[in-house]
Protein backbone atom coordinates (compact mmCIF):
# COMPACT_ATOMS: atom_id res chain seq x y z
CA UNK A 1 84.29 76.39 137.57
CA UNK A 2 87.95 74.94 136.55
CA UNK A 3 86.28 73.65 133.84
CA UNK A 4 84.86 77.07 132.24
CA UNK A 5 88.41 78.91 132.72
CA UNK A 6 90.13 75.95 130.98
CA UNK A 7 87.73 75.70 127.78
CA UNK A 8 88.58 78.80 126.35
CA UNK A 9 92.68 78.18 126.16
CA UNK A 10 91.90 75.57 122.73
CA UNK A 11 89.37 78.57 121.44
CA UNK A 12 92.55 81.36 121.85
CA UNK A 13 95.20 78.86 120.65
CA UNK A 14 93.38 78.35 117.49
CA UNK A 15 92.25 81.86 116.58
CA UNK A 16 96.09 82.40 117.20
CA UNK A 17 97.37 80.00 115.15
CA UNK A 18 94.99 80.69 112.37
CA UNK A 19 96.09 84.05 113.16
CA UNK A 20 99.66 83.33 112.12
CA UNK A 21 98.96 81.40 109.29
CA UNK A 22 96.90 83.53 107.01
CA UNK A 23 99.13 86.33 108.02
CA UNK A 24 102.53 84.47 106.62
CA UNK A 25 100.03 83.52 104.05
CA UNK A 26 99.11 86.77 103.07
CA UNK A 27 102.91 88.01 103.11
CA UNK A 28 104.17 84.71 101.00
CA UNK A 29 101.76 85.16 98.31
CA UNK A 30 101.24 89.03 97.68
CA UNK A 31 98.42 88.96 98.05
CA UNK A 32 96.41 91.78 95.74
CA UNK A 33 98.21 94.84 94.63
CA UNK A 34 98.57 97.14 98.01
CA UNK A 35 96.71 94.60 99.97
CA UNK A 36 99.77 95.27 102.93
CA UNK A 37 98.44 98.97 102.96
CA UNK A 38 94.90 97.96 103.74
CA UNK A 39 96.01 96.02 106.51
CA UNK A 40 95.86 97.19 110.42
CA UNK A 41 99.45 95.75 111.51
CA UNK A 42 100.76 97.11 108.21
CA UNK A 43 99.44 100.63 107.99
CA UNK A 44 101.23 101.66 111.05
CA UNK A 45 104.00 101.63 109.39
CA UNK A 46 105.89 103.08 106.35
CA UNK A 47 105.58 101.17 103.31
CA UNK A 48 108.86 99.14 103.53
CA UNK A 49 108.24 97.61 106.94
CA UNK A 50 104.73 96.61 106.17
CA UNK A 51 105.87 92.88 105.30
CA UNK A 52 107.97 92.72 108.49
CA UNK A 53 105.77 94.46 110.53
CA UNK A 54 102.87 91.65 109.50
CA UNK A 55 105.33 88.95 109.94
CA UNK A 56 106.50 90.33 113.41
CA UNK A 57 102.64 89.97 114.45
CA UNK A 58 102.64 86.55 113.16
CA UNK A 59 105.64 85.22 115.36
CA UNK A 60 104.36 86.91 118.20
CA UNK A 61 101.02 85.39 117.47
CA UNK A 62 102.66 81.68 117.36
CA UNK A 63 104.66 82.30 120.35
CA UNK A 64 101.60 82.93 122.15
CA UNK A 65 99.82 80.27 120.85
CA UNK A 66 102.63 77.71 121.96
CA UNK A 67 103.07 79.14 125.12
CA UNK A 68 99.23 78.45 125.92
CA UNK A 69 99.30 75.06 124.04
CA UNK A 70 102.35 73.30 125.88
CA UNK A 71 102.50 75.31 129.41
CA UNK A 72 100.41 76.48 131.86
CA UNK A 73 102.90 79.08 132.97
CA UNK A 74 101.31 82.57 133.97
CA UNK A 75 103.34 84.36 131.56
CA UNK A 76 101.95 83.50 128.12
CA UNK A 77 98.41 83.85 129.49
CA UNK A 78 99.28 87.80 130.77
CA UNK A 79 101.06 87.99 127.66
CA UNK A 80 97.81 87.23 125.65
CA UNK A 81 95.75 88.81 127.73
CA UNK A 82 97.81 92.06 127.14
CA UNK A 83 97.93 91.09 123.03
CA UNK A 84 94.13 91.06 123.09
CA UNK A 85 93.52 94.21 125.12
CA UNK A 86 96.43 96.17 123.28
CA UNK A 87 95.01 94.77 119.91
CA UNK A 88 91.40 95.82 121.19
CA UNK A 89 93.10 99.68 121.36
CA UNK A 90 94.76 99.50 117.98
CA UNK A 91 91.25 98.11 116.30
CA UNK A 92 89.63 101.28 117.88
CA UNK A 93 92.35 103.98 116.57
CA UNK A 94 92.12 102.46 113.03
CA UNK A 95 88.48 102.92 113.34
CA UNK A 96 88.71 106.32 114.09
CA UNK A 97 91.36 107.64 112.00
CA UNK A 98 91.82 105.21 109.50
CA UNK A 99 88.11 104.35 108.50
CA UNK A 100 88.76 102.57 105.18
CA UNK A 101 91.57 100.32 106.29
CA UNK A 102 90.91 96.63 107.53
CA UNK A 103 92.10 94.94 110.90
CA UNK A 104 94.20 92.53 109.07
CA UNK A 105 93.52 90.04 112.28
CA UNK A 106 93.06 87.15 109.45
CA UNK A 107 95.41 88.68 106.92
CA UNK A 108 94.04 89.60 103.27
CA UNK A 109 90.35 87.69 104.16
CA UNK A 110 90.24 90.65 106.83
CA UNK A 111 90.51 93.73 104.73
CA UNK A 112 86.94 94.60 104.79
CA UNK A 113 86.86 98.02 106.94
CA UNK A 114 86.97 97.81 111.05
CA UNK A 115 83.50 97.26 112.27
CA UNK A 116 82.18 97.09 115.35
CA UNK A 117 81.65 93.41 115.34
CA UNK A 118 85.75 93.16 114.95
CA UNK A 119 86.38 95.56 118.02
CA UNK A 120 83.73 93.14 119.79
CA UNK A 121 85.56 90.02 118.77
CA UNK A 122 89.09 91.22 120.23
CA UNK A 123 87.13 92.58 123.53
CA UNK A 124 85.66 88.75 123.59
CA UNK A 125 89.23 87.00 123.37
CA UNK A 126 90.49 89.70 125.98
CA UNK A 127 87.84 88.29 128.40
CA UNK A 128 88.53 84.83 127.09
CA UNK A 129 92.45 85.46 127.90
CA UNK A 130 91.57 86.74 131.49
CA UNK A 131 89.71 83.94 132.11
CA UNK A 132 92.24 81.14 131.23
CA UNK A 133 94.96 83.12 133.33
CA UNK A 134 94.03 81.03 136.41
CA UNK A 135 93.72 77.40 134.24
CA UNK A 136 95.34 75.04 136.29
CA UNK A 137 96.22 72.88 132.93
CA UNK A 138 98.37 73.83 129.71
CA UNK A 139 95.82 73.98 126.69
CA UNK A 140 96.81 70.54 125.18
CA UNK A 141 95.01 68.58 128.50
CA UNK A 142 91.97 70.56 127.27
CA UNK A 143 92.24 69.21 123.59
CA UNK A 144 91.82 65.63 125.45
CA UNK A 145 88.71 66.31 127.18
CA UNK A 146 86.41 69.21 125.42
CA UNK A 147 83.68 70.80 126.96
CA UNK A 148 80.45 72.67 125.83
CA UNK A 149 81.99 75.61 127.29
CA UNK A 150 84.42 75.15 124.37
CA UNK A 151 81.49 75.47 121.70
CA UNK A 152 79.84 78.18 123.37
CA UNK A 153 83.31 80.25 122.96
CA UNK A 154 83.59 79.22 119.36
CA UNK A 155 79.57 80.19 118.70
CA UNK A 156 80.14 83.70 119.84
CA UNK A 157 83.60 84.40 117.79
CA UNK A 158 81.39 82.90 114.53
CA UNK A 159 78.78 85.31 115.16
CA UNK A 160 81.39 88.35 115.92
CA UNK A 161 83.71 87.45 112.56
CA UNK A 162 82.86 89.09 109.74
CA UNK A 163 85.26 87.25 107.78
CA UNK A 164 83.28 84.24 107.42
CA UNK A 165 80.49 85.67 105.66
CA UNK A 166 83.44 87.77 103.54
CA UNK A 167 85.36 84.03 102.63
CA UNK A 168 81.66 82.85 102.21
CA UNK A 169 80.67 85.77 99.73
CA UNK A 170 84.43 85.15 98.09
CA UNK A 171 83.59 81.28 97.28
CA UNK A 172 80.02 82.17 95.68
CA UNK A 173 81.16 85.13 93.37
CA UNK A 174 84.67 84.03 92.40
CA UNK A 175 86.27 85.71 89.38
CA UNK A 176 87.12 83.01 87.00
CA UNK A 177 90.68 82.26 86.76
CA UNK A 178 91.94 84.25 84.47
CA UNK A 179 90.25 87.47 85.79
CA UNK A 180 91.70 86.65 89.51
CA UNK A 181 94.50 88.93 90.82
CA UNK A 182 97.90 86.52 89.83
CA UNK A 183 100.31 85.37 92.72
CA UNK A 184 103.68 87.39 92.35
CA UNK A 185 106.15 86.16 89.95
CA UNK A 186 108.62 85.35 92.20
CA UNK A 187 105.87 82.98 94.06
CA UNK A 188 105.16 81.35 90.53
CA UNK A 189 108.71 81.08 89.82
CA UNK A 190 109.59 79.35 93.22
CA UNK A 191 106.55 76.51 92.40
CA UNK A 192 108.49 75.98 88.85
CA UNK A 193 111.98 75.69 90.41
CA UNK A 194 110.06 73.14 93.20
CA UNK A 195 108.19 71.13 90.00
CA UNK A 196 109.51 67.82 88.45
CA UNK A 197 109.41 69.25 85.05
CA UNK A 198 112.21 71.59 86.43
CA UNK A 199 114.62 69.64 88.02
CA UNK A 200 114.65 67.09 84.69
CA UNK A 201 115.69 70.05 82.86
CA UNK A 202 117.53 72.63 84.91
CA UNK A 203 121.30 70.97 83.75
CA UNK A 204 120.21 72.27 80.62
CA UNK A 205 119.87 75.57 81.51
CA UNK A 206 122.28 78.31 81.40
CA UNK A 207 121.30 80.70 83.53
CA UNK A 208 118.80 79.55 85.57
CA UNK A 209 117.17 82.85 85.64
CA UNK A 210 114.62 83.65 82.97
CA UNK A 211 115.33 86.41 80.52
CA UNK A 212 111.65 87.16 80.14
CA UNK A 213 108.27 85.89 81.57
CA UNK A 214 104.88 86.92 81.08
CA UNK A 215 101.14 86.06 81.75
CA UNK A 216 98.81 84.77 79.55
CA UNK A 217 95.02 83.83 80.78
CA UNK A 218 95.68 81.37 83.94
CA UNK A 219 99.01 80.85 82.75
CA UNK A 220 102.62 82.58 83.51
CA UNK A 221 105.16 81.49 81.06
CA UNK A 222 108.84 82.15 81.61
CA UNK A 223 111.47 81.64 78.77
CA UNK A 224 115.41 80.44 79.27
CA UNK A 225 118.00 79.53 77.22
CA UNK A 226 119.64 76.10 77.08
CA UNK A 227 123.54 75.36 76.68
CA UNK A 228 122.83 74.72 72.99
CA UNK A 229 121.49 78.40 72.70
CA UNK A 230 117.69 77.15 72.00
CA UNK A 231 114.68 78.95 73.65
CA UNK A 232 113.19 76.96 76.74
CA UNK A 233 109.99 77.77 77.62
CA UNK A 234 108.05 76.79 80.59
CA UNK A 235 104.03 77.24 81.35
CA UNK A 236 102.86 77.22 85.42
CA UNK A 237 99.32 77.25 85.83
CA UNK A 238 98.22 80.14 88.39
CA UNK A 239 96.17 78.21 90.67
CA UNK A 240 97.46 75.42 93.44
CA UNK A 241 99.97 75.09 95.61
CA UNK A 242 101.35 72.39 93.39
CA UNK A 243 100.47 73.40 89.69
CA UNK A 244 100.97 72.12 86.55
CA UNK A 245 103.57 72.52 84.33
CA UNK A 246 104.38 72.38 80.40
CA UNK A 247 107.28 72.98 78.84
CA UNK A 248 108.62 73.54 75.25
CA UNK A 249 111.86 73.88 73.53
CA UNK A 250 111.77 75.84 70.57
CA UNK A 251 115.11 76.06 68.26
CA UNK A 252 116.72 79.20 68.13
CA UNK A 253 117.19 78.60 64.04
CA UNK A 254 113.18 78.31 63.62
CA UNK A 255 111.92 80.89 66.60
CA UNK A 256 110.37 83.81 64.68
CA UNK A 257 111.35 87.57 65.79
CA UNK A 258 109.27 89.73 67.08
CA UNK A 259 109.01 93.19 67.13
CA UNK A 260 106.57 95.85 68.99
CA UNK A 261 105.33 98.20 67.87
């Protein structure tokens, strides 16, 4: 029996930390215009809280998820017990008077309208969370020594996620590139600023903001000026973590003008 109410802490402490992640994940990036107010933690709240109140979740999320991991202490397990229950509540409210909004329990890949198989899920890690309340081991012994109680737990959150036929449906009718909501600017500036391409030229610079930037295809360009007054252009590709970048100089005596009209 001590082995069934110990093989669901490693189920809880990953669908926690995954949790967390694609929540900061979701915040980081953007996202896709007005994804935050599509969200369940988010649409609680006004519009300018919608990024903290996600990130709030998160933390709490990772706390839990530690707690479970590293200690056996009766605390954390209440504490998720209470997370899953109260998040079992919220999932039924936004069903009711919020129809079109997602749960947002796996940020932006959860954004498909609450279903029951969602409300089912949380009511399944509520159980899952009452039953590792009297696990005599922190969750990391568990790790060490899996059971098949373990699978059976992971089984019946597959078959009550409807985000993995959603990421499933995502990876067979992808938008080419260029077509694909773009990261926000100031997410495709940061990966320039972290490149190699910029640190061999940023002396050069002056400012180190750009004056102008713009998208073209799967491309974001951004345009400084160097000390010697000469246009500095840089490209960032719109896909990867680490993505490539080109860069031009183009002399302020040849650069043709533009005008719109």
């Amino acid at each position: 029996m001590t082995r069934v109410l110990e093989s669901q802490l490693p189920v809880l402490i990953v669908v926690l930390v995954l949790g967390t992640v694609a929540k900061f994940t979701t915040v980081r990036t953007g996202g896709e215009p007005g994804a935050l107010s599509r969200l369940g933690p988010a649409v609680l709240v006004p519009e300018g809280a919608q990024a903290p109140a996600l990130v709030c979740c998160a933390v709490g999320e990772f706390i839990l998820a530690a707690g479970l991991l590293l200690t056996d202490h009766p605390l954390f397990r209440w504490a998720t017990v209470v997370f899953c229950a109260l998040s079992t509540y919220v999932l039924i409210e936004l069903r009711r008077r919020r129809p079109d909004v997602g749960c947002g329990c796996f940020g932006e890949v959860s954004s498909a309208p609450v279903g029951r198989r969602s409300i089912a899920r949380t009511v399944a890690l509520t159980g899952m969370a009452l039953m590792s309340v009297w696990a005599p081991v922190p969750g990391w012994t568990v790790f060490t020594q899996p059971s098949w109680a373990i699978a059976v737990g992971v089984l019946v959150l597959a078959v009550l996620s409807p985000e993995i036929e959603e990421t499933v449906h995502r990876i067979r009718h992808r938008a080419p590139c260029e077509q694909r909501p773009a990261p926000a600017e100031s997410v495709t500036l940061a990966r320039l600023k972290a490149s190699g391409s910029w640190r061999a030229h940023r002396a050069a610079l002056e400012p180190a903001e750009p004056y102008d930037s713009w998208r073209e295809l799967c491309w974001r360009f951004f345009a400084f000026r160097n000390t010697a007054g000469d246009d500095v252009v840089f490209a960032v590709h719109l896909t990867g973590r680490r993505p490539t970048v080109r860069m031009a100089v183009v002399s302020a005596e040849t650069m043709p003008e533009y005008t719109t009209v």
